[in-house]
Protein backbone atom coordinates (compact mmCIF):
# COMPACT_ATOMS: atom_id res chain seq x y z
CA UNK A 1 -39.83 12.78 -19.80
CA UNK A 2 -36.23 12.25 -18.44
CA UNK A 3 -35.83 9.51 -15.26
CA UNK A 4 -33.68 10.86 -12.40
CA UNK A 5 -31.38 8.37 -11.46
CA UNK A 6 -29.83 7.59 -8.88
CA UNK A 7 -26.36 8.39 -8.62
CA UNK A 8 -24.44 5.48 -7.28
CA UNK A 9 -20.59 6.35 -6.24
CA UNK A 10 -18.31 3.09 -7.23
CA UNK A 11 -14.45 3.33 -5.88
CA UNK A 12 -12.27 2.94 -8.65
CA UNK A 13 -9.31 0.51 -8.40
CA UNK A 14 -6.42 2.03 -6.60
CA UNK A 15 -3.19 1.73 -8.63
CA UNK A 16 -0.15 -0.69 -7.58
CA UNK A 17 2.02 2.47 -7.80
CA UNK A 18 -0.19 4.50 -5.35
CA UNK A 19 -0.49 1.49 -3.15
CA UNK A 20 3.07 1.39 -3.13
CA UNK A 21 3.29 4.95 -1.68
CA UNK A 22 1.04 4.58 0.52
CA UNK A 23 2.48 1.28 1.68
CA UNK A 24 6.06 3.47 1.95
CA UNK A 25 4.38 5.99 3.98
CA UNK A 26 3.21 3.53 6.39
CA UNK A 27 6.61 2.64 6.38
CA UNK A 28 8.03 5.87 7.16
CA UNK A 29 5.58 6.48 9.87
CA UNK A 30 6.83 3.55 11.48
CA UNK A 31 10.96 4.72 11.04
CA UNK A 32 10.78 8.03 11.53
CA UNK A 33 7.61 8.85 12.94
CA UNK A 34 6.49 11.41 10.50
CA UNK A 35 6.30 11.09 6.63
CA UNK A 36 8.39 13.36 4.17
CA UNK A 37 8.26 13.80 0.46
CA UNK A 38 11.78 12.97 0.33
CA UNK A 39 11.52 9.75 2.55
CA UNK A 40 9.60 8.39 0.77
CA UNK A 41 11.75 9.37 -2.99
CA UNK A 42 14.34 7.58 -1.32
CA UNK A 43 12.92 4.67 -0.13
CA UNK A 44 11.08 3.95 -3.79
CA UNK A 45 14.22 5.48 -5.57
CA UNK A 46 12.04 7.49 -7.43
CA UNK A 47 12.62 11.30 -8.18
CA UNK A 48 10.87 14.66 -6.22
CA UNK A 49 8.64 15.38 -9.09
CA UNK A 50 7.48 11.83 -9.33
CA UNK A 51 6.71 12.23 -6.00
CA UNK A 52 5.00 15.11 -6.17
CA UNK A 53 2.45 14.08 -8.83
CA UNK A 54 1.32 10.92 -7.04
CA UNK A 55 1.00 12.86 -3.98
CA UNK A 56 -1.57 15.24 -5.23
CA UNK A 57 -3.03 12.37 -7.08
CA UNK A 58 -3.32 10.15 -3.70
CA UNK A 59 -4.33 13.99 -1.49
CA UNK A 60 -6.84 14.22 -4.59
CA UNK A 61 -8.14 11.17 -4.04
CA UNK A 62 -8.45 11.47 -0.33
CA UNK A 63 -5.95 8.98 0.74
CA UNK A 64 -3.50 11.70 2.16
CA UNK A 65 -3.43 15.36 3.26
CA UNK A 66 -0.50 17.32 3.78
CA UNK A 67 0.05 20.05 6.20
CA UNK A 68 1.90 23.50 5.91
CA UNK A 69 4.86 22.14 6.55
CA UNK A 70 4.49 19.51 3.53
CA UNK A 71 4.39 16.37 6.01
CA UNK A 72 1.90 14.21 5.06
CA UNK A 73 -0.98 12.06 6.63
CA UNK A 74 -2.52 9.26 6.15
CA UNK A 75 -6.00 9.39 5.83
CA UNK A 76 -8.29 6.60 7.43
CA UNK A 77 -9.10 5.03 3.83
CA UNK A 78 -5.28 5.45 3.27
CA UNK A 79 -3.87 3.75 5.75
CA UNK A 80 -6.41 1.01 5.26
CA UNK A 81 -4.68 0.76 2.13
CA UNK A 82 -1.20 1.08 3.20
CA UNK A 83 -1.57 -1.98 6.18
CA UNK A 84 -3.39 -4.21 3.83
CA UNK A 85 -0.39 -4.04 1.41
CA UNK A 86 1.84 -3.89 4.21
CA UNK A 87 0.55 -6.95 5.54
CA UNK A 88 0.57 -8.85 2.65
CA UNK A 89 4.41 -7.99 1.99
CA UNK A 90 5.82 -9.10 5.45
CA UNK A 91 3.67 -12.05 5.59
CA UNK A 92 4.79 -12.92 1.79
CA UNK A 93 8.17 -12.43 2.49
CA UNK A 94 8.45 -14.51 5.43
CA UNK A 95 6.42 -17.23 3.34
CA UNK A 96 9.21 -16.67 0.61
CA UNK A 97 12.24 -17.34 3.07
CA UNK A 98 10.58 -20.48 4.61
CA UNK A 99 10.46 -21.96 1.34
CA UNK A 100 14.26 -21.12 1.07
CA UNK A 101 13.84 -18.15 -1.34
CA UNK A 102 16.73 -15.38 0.52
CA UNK A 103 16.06 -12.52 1.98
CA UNK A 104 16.75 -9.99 -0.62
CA UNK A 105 14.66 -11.97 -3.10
CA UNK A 106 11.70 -12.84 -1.08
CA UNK A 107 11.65 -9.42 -0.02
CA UNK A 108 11.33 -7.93 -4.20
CA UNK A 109 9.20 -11.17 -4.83
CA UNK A 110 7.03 -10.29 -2.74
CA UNK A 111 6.63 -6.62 -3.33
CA UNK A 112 5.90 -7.94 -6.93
CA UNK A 113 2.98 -10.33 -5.97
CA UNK A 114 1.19 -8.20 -3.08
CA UNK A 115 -1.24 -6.25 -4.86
CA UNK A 116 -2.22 -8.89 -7.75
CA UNK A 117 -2.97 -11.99 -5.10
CA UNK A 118 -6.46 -12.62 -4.59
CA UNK A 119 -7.83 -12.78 -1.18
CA UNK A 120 -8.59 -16.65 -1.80
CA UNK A 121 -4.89 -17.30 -2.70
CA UNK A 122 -3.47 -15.18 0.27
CA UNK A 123 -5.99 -16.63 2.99
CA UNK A 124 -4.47 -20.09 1.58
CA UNK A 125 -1.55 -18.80 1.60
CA UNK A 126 -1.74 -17.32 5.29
CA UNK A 127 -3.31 -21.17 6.04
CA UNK A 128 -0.31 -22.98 4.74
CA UNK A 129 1.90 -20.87 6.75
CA UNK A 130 0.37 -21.44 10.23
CA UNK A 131 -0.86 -17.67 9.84
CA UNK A 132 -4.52 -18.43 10.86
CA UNK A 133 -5.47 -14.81 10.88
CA UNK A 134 -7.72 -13.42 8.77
CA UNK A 135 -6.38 -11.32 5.94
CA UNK A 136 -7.74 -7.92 5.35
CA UNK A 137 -10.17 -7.12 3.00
């Protein structure tokens, strides 16, 4: 009577927010060379708590995991994430401060723009500013 189907398992869109954690955590990696709850508050002036939730939303999700000591890691699929976005800031913001935009502002312009550019417009982008690499998909 009843069909079995076939389950198929579709990745839902990350949110701007988490990719902006994990972009920070990337980030923090680089700085400090490990990656702390309270880094990463800082650097996002966000509170602990706020914190806290996305983290066990992004560990949930399998993007981090977090060790006894409460440092976390970037998981493969994570920090796929986080250099994508990472990528697309620094290459936006140098884009925005050769078109005269300062430093300050391309760097917030750019944090704005990152995650809602399509890969079209950033490979054009990337084209236009003698940045023949491919982008990340």
């Amino acid at each position: 009577m009843f069909r079995k189907r076939k389950l198929v398992h579709i990745p839902m869109k990350i949110q701007k927010s988490s990719e902006d954690y994990l972009e920070a955590m990337l980030m923090m990696k680089e700085k400090y060379g490990f990656i702390r709850s309270i880094d990463i508050a800082e650097h996002l002036g966000v509170t602990k708590p706020s914190v806290s939730y996305t983290t066990k939303r992004l560990r949930e999700s399998g993007y981090i995991t977090m060790d006894a000591d409460s440092l976390i890691t970037l998981t493969e699929t994570g920090l796929e994430i986080a250099e994508r976005i990472y990528r697309r800031h620094k290459l936006l913001t140098e884009f925005f401060i050769r078109l005269g935009v300062d430093e300050k502002t391309a760097r917030e312009d750019a944090c704005k723009v990152e995650h809602d550019l399509s890969e079209e417009t950033f490979a054009a982008i990337c084209r236009h500013a003698g940045n023949e690499e491919k982008p990340a998909e």
